[in-house]
PDB file of N, CA and C in Angstrom:
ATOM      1  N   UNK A   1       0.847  -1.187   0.000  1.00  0.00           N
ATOM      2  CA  UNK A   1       0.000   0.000   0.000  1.00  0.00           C
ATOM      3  C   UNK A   1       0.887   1.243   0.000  1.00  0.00           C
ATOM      4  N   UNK A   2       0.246   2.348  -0.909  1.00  0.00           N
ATOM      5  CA  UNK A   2       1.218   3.556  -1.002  1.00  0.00           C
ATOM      6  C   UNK A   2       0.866   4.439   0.407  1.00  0.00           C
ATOM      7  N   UNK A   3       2.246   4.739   0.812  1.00  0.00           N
ATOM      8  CA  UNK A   3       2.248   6.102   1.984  1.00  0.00           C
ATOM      9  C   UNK A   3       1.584   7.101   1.256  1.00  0.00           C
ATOM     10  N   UNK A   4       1.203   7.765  -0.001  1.00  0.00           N
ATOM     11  CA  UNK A   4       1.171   8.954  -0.073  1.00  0.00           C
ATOM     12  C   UNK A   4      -0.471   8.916   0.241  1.00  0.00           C
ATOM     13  N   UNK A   5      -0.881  10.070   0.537  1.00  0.00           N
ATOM     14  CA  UNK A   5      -2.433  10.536   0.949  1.00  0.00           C
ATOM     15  C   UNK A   5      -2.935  10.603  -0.697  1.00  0.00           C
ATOM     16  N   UNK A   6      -4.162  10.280  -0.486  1.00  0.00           N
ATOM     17  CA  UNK A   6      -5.163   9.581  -1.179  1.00  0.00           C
ATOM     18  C   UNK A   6      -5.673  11.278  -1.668  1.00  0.00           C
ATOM     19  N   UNK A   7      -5.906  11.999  -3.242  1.00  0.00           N
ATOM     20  CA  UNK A   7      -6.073  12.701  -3.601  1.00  0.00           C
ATOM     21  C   UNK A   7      -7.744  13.005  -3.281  1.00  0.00           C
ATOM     22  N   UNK A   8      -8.306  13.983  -3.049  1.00  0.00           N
ATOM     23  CA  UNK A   8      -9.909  14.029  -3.248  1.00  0.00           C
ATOM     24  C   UNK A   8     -10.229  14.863  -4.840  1.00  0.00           C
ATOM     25  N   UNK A   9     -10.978  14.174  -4.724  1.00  0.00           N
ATOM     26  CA  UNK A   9     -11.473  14.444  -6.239  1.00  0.00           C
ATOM     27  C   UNK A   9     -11.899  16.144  -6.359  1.00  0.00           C
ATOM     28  N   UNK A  10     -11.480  16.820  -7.349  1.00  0.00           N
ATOM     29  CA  UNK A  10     -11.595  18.215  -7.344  1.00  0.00           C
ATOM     30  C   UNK A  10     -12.575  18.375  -8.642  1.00  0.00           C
ATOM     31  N   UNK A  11     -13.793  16.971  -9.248  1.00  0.00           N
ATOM     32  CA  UNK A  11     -14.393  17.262 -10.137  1.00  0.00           C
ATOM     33  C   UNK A  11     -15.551  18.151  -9.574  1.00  0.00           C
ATOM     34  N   UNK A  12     -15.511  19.464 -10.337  1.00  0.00           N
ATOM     35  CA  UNK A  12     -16.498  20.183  -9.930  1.00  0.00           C
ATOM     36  C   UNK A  12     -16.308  21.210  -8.967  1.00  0.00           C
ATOM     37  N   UNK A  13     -15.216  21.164  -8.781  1.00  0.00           N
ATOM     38  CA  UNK A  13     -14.031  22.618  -7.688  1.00  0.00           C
ATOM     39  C   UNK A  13     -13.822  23.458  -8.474  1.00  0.00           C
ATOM     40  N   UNK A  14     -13.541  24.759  -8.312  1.00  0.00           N
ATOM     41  CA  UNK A  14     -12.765  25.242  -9.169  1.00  0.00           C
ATOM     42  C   UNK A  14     -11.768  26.169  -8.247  1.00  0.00           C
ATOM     43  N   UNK A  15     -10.475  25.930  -8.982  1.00  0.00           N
ATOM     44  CA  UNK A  15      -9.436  25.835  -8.466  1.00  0.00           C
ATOM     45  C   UNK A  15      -8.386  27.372  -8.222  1.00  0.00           C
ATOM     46  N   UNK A  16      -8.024  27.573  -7.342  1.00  0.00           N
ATOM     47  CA  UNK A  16      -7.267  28.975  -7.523  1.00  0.00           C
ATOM     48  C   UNK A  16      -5.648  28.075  -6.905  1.00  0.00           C
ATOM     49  N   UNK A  17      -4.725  28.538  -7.945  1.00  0.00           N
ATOM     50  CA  UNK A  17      -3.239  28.003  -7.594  1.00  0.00           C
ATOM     51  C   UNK A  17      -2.420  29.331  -6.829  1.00  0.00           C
ATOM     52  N   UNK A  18      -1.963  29.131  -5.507  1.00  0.00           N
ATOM     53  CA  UNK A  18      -1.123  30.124  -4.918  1.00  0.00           C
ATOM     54  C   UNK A  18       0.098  30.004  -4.995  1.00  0.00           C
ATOM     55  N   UNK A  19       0.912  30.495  -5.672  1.00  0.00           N
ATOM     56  CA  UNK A  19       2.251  30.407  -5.774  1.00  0.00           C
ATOM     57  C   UNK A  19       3.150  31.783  -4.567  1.00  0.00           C
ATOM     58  N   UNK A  20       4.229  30.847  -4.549  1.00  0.00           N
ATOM     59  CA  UNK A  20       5.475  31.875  -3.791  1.00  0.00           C
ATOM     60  C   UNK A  20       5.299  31.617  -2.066  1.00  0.00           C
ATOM     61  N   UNK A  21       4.383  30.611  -1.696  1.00  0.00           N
ATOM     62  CA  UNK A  21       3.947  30.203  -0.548  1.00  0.00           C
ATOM     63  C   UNK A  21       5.080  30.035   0.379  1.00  0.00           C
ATOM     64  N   UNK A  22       5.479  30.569   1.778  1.00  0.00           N
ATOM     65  CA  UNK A  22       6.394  30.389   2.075  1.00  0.00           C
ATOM     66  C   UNK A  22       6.356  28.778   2.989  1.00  0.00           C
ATOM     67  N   UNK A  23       7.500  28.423   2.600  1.00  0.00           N
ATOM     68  CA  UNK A  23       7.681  26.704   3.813  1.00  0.00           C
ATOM     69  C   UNK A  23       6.992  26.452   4.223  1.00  0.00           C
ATOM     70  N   UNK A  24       6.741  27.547   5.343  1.00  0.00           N
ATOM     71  CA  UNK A  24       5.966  27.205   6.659  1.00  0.00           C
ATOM     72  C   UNK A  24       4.601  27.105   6.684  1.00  0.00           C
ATOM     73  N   UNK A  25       3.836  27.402   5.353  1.00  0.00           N
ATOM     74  CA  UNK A  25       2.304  27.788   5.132  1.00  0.00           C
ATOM     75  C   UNK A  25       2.315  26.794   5.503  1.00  0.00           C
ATOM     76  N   UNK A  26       1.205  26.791   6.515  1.00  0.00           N
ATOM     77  CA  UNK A  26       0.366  24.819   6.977  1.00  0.00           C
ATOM     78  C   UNK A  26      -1.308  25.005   5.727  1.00  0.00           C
ATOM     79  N   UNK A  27      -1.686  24.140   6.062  1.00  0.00           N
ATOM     80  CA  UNK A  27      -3.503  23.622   5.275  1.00  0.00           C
ATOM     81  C   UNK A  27      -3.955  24.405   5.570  1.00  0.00           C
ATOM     82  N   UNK A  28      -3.847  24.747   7.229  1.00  0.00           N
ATOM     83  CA  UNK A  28      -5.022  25.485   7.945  1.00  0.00           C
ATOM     84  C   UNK A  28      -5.288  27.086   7.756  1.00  0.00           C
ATOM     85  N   UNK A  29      -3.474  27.707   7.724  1.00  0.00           N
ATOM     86  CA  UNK A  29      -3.174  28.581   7.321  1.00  0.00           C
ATOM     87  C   UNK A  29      -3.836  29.115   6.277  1.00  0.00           C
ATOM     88  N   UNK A  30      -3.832  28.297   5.128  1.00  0.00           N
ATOM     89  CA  UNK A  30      -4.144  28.541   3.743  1.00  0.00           C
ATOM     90  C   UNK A  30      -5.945  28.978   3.661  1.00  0.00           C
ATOM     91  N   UNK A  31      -6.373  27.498   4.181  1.00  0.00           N
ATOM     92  CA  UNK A  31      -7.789  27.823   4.157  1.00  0.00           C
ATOM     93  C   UNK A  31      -7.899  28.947   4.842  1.00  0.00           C
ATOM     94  N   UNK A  32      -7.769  29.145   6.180  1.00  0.00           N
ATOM     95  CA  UNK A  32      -8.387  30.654   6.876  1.00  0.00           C
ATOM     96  C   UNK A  32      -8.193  31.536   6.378  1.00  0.00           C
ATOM     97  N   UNK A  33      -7.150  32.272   5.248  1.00  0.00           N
ATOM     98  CA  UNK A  33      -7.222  33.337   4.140  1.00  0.00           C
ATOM     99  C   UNK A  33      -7.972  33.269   3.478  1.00  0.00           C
ATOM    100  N   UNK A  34      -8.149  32.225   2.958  1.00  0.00           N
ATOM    101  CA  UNK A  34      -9.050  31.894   1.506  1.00  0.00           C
ATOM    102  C   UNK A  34     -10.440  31.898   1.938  1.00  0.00           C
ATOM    103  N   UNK A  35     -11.097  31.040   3.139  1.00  0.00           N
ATOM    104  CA  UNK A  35     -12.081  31.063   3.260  1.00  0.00           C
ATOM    105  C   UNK A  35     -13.622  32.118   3.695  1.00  0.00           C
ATOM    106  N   UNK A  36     -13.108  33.563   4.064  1.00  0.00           N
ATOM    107  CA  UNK A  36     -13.589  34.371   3.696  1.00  0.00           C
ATOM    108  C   UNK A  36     -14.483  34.685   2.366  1.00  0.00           C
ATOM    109  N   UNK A  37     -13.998  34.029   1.310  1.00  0.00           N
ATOM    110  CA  UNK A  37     -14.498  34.492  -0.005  1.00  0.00           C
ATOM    111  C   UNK A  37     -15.399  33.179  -1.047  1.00  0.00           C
ATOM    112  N   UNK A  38     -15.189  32.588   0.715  1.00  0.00           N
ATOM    113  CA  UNK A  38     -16.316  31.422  -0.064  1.00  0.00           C
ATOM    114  C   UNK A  38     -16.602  29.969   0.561  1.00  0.00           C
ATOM    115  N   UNK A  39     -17.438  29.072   0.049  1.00  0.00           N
ATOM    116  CA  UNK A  39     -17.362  27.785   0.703  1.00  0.00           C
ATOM    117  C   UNK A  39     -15.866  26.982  -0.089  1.00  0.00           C
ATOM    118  N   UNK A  40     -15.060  26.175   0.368  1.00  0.00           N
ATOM    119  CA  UNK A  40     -14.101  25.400   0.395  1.00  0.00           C
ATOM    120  C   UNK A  40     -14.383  24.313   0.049  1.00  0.00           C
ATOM    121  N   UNK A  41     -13.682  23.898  -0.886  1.00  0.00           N
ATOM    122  CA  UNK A  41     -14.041  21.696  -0.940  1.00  0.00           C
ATOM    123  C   UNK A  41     -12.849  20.961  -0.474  1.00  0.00           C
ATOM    124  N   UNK A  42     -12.059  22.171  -0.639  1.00  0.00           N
ATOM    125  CA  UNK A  42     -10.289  21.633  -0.471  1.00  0.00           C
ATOM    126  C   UNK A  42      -9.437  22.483  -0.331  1.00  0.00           C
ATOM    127  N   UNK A  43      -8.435  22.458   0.352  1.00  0.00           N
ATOM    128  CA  UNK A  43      -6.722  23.239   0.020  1.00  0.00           C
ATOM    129  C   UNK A  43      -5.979  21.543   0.332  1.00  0.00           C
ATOM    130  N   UNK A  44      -4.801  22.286  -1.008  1.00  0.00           N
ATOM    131  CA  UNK A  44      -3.555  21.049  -0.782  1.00  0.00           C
ATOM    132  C   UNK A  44      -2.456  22.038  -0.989  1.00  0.00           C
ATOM    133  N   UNK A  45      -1.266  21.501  -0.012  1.00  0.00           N
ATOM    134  CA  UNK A  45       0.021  21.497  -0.465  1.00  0.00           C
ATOM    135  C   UNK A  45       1.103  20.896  -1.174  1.00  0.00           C
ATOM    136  N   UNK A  46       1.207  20.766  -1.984  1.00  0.00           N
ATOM    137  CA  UNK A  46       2.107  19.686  -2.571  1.00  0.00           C
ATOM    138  C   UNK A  46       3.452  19.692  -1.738  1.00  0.00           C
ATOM    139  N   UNK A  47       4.097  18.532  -1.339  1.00  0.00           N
ATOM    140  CA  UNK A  47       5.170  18.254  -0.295  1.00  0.00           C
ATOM    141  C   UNK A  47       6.234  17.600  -1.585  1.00  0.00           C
ATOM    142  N   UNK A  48       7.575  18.052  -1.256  1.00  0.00           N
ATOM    143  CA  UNK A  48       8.522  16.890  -1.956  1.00  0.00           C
ATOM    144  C   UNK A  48       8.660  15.744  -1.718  1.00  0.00           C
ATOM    145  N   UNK A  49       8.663  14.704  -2.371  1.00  0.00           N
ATOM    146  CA  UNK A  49       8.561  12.832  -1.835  1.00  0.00           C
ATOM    147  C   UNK A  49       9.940  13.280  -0.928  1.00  0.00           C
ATOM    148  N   UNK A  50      10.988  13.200  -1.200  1.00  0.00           N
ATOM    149  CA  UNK A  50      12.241  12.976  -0.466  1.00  0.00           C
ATOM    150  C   UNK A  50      12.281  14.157   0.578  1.00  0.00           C
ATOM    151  N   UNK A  51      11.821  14.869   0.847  1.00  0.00           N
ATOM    152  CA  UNK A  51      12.219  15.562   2.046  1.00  0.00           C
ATOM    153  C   UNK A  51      10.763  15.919   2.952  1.00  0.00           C
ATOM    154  N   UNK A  52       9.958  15.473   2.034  1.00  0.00           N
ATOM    155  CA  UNK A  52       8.202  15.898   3.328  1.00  0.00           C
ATOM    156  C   UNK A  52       8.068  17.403   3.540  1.00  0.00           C
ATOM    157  N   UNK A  53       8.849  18.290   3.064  1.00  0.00           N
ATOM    158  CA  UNK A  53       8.867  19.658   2.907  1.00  0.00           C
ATOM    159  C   UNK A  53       7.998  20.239   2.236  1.00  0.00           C
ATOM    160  N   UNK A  54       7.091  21.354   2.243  1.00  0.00           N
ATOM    161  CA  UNK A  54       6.584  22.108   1.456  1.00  0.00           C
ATOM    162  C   UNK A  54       7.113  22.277   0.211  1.00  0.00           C
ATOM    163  N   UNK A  55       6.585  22.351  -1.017  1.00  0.00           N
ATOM    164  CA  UNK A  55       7.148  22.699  -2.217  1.00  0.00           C
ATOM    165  C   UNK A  55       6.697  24.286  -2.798  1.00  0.00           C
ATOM    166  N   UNK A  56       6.551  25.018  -1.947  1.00  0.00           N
ATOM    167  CA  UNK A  56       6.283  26.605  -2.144  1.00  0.00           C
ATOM    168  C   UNK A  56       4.587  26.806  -2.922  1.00  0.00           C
ATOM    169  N   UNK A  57       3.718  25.953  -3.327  1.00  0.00           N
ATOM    170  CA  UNK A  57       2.376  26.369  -3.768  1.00  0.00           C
ATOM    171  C   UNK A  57       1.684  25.495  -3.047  1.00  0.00           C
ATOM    172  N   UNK A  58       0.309  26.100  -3.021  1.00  0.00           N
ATOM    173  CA  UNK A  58      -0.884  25.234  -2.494  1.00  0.00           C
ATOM    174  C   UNK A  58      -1.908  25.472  -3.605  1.00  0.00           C
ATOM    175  N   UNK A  59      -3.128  24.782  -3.504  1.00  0.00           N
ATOM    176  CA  UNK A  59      -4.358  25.236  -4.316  1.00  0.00           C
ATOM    177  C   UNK A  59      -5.273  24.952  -3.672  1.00  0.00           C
ATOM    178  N   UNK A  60      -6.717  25.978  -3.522  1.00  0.00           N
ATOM    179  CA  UNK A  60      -7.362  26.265  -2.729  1.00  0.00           C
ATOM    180  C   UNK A  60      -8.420  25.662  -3.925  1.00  0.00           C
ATOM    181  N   UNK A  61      -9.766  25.148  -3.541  1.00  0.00           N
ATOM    182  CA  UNK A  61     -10.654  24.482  -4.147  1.00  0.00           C
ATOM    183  C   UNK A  61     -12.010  24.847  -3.727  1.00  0.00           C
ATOM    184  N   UNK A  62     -12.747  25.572  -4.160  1.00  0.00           N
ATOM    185  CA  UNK A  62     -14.101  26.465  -4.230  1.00  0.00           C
ATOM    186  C   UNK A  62     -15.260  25.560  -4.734  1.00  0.00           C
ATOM    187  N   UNK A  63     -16.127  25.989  -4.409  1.00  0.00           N
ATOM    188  CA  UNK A  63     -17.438  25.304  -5.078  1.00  0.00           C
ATOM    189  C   UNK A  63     -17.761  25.942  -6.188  1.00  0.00           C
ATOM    190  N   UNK A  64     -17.453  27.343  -5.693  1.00  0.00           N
ATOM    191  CA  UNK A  64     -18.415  28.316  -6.796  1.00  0.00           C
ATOM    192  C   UNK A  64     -17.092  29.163  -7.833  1.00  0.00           C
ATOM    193  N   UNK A  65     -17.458  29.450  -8.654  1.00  0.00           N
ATOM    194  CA  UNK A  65     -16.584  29.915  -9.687  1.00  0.00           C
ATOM    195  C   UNK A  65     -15.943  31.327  -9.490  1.00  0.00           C
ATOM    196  N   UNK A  66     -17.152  32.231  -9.452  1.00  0.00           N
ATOM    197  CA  UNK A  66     -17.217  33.618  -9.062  1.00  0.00           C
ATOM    198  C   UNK A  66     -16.596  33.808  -7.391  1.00  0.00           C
ATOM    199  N   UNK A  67     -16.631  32.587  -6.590  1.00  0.00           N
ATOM    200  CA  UNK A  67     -15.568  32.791  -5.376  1.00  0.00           C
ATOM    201  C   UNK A  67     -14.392  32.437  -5.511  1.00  0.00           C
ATOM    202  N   UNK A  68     -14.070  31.564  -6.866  1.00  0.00           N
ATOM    203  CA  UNK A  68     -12.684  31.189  -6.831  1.00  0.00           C
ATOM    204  C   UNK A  68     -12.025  32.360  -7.285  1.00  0.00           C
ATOM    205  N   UNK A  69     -12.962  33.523  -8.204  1.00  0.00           N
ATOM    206  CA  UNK A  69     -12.001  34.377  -9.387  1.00  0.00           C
ATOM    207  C   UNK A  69     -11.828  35.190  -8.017  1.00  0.00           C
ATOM    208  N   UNK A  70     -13.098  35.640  -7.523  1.00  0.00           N
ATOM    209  CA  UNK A  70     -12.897  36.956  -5.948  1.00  0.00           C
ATOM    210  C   UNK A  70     -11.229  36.756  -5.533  1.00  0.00           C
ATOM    211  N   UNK A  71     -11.588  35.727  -4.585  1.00  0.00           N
ATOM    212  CA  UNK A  71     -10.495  35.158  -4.097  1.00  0.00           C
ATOM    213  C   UNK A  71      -8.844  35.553  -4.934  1.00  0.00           C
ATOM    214  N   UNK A  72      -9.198  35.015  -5.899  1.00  0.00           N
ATOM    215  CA  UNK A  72      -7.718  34.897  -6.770  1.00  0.00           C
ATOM    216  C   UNK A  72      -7.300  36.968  -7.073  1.00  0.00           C
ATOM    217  N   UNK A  73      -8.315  37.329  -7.194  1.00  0.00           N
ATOM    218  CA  UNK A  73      -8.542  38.804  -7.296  1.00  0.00           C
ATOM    219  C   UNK A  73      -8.099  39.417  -6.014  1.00  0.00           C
ATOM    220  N   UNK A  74      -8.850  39.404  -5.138  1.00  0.00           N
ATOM    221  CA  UNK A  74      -8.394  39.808  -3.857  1.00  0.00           C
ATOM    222  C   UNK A  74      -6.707  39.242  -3.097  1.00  0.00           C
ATOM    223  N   UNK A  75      -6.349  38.511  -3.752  1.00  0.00           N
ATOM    224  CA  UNK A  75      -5.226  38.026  -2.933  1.00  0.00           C
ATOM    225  C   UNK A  75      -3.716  37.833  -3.695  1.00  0.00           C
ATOM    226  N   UNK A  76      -3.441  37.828  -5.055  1.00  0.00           N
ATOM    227  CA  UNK A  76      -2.821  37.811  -5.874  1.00  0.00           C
ATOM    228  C   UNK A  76      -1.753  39.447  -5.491  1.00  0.00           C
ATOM    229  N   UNK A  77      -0.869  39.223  -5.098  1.00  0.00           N
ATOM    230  CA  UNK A  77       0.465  40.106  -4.456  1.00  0.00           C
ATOM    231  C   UNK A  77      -0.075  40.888  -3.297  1.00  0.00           C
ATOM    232  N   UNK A  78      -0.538  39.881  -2.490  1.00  0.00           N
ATOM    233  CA  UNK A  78      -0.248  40.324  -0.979  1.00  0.00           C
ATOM    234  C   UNK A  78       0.707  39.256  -0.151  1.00  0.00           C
ATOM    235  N   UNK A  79       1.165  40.230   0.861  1.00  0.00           N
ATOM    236  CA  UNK A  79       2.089  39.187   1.583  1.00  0.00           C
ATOM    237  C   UNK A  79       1.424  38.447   2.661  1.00  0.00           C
ATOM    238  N   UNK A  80       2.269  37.428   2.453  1.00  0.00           N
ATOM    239  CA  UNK A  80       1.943  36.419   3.583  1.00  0.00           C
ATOM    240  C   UNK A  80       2.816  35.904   4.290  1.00  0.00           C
ATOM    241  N   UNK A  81       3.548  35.857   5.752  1.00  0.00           N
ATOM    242  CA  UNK A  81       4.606  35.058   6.105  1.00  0.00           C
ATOM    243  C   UNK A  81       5.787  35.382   4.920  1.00  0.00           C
ATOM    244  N   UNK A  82       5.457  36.989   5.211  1.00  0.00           N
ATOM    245  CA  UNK A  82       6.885  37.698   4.373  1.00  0.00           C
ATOM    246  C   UNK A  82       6.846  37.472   3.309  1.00  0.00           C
ATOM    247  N   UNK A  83       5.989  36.445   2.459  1.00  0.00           N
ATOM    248  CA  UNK A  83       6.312  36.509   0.961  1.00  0.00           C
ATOM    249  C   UNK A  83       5.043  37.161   0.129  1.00  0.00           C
ATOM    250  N   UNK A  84       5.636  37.614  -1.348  1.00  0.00           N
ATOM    251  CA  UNK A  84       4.306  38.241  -2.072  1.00  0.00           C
ATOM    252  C   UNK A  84       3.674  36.990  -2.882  1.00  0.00           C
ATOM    253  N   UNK A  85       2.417  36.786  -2.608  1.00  0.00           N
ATOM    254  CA  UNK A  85       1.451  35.568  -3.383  1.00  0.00           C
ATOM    255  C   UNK A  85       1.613  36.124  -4.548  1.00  0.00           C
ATOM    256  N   UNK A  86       1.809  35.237  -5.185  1.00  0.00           N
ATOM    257  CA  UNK A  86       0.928  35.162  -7.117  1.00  0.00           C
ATOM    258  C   UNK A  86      -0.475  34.437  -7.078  1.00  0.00           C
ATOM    259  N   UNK A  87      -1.451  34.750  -6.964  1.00  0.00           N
ATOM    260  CA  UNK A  87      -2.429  34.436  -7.079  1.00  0.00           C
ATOM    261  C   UNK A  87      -3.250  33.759  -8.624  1.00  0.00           C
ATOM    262  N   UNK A  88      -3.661  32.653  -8.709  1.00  0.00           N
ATOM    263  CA  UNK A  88      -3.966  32.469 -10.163  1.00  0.00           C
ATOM    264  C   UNK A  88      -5.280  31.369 -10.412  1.00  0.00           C
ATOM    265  N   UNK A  89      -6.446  31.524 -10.988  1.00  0.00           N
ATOM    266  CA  UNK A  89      -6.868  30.427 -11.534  1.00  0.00           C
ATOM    267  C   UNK A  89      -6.267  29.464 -11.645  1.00  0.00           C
ATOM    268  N   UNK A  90      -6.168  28.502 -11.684  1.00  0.00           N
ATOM    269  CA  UNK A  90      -5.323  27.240 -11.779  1.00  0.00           C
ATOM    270  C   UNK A  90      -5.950  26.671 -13.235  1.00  0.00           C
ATOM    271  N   UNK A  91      -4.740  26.409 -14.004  1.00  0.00           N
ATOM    272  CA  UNK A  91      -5.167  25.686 -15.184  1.00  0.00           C
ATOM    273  C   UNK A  91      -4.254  24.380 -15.419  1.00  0.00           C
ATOM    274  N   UNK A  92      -5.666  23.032 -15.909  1.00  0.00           N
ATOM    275  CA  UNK A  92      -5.015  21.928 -15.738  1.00  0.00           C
ATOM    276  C   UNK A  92      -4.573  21.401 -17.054  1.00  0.00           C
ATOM    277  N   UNK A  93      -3.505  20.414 -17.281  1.00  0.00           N
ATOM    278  CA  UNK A  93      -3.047  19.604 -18.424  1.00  0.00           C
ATOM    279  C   UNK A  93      -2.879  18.597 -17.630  1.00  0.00           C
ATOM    280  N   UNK A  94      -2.824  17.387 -18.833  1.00  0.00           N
ATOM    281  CA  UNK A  94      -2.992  16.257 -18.830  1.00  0.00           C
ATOM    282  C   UNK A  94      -2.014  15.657 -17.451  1.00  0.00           C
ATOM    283  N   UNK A  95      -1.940  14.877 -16.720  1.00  0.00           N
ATOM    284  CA  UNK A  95      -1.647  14.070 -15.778  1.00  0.00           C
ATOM    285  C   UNK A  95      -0.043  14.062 -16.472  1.00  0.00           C
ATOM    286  N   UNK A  96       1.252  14.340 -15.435  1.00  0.00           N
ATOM    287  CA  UNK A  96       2.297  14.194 -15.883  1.00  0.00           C
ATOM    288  C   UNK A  96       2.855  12.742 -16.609  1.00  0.00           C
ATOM    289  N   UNK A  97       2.675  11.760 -16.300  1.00  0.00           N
ATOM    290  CA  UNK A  97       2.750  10.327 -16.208  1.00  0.00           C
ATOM    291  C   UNK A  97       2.353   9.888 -17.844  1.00  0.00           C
ATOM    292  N   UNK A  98       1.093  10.850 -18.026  1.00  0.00           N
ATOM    293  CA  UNK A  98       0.201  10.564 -19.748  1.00  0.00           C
ATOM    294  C   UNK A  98       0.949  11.440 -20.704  1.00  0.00           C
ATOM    295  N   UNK A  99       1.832  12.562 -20.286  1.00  0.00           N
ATOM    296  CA  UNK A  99       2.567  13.214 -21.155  1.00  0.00           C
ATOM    297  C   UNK A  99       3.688  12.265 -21.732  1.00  0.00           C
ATOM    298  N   UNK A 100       4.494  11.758 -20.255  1.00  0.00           N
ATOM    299  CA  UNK A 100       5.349  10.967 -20.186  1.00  0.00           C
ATOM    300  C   UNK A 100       5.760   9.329 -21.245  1.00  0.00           C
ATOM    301  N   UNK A 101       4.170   8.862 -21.087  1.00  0.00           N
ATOM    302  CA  UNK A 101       3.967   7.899 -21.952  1.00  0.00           C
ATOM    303  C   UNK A 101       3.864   8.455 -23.512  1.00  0.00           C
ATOM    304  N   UNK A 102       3.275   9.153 -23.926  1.00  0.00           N
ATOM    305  CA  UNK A 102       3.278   9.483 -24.895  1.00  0.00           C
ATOM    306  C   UNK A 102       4.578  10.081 -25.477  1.00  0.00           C
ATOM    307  N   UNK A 103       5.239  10.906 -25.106  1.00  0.00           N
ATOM    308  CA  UNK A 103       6.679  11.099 -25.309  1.00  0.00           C
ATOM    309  C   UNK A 103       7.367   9.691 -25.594  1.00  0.00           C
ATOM    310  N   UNK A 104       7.455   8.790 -24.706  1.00  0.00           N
ATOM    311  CA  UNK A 104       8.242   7.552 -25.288  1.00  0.00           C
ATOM    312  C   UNK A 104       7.486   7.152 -26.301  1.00  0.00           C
ATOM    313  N   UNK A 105       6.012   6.770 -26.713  1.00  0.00           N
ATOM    314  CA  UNK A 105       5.645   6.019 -27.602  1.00  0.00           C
ATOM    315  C   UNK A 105       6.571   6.773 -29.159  1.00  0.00           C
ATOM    316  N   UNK A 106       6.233   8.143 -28.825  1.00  0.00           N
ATOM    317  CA  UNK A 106       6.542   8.564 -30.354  1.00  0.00           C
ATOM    318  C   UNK A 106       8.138   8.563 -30.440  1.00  0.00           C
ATOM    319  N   UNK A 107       8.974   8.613 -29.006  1.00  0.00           N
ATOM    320  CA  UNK A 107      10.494   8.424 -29.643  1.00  0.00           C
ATOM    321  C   UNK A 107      10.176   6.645 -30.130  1.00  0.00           C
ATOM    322  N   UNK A 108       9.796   5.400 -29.206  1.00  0.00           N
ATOM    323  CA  UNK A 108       9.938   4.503 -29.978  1.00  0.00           C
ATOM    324  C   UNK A 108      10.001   4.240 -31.516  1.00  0.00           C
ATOM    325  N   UNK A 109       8.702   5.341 -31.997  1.00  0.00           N
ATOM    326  CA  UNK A 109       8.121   5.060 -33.419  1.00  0.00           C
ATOM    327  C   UNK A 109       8.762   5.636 -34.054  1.00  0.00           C
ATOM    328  N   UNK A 110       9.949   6.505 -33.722  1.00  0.00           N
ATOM    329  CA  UNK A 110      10.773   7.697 -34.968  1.00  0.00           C
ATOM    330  C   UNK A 110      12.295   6.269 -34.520  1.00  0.00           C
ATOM    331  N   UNK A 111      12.281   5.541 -33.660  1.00  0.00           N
ATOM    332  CA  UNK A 111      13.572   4.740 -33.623  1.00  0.00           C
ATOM    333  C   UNK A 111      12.873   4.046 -34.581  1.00  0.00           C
ATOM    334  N   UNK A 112      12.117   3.388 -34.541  1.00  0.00           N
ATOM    335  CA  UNK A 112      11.572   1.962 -35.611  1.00  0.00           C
ATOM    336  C   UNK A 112      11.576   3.205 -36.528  1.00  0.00           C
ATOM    337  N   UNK A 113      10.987   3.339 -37.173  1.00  0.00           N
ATOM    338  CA  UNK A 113      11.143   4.247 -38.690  1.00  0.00           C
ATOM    339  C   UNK A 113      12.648   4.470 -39.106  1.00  0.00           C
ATOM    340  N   UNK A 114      13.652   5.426 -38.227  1.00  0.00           N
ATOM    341  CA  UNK A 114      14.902   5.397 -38.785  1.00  0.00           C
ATOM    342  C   UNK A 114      15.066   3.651 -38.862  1.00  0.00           C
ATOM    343  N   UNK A 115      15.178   2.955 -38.230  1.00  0.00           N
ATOM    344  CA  UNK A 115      15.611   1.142 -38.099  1.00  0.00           C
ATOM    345  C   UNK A 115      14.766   0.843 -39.269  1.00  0.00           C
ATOM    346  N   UNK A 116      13.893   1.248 -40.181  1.00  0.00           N
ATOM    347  CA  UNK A 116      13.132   0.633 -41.338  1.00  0.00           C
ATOM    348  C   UNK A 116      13.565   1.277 -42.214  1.00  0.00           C
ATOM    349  N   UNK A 117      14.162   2.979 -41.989  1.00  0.00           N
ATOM    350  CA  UNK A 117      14.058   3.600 -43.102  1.00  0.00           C
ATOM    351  C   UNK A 117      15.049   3.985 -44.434  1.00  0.00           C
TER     352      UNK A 117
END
């Protein structure tokens, strides 16, 4: 069984990404800024596998759309724990892992082609 915590599904969240987050931001931290400007489904921090450390962003997860933009509006270069937020909609692409696969399929297919060609 994997150590890492079990993702909650963010279908139907909409998402504001905080960048420039300092170390020390905890969950709780995060939500009590954010939650002023709306109901919450989620905040995450992303941690590094090898050190369990903060990785400097979180993303805060809204129900409503018009509280995610407020939010991202209202808070986008203010400081927090000394640092200035970048505040942003969060926009998603494909799962790193599906980029990943696909990158090898097509180097395989340009090796077989030169090897045929």
């Amino acid at each position: 069984m994997s150590r890492r915590e079990q993702v909650p599904s963010i279908e139907g969240l909409y998402s504001v990404k905080v960048d420039n987050l300092s170390y020390n931001t905890t969950v709780y931290e995060l939500r009590r800024l954010f939650e002023r400007y709306g109901e919450i489904g989620d905040v995450h921090i992303p941690k590094d596998r090898r050190t369990n450390q903060s990785r400097g962003f979180g993303f805060v997860r809204f129900y409503d759309r018009k509280d995610a933009e407020y939010a991202a509006d209202r808070n986008n270069g203010r400081r927090v724990n000394g640092r200035e937020l970048r505040v942003n909609i969060a926009k998603y692409e494909r799962p790193i892992d599906e980029r990943s696969r696909d990158r090898r399929r097509f180097s395989s297919a340009v090796l077989v082609a030169a090897a045929l060609g």
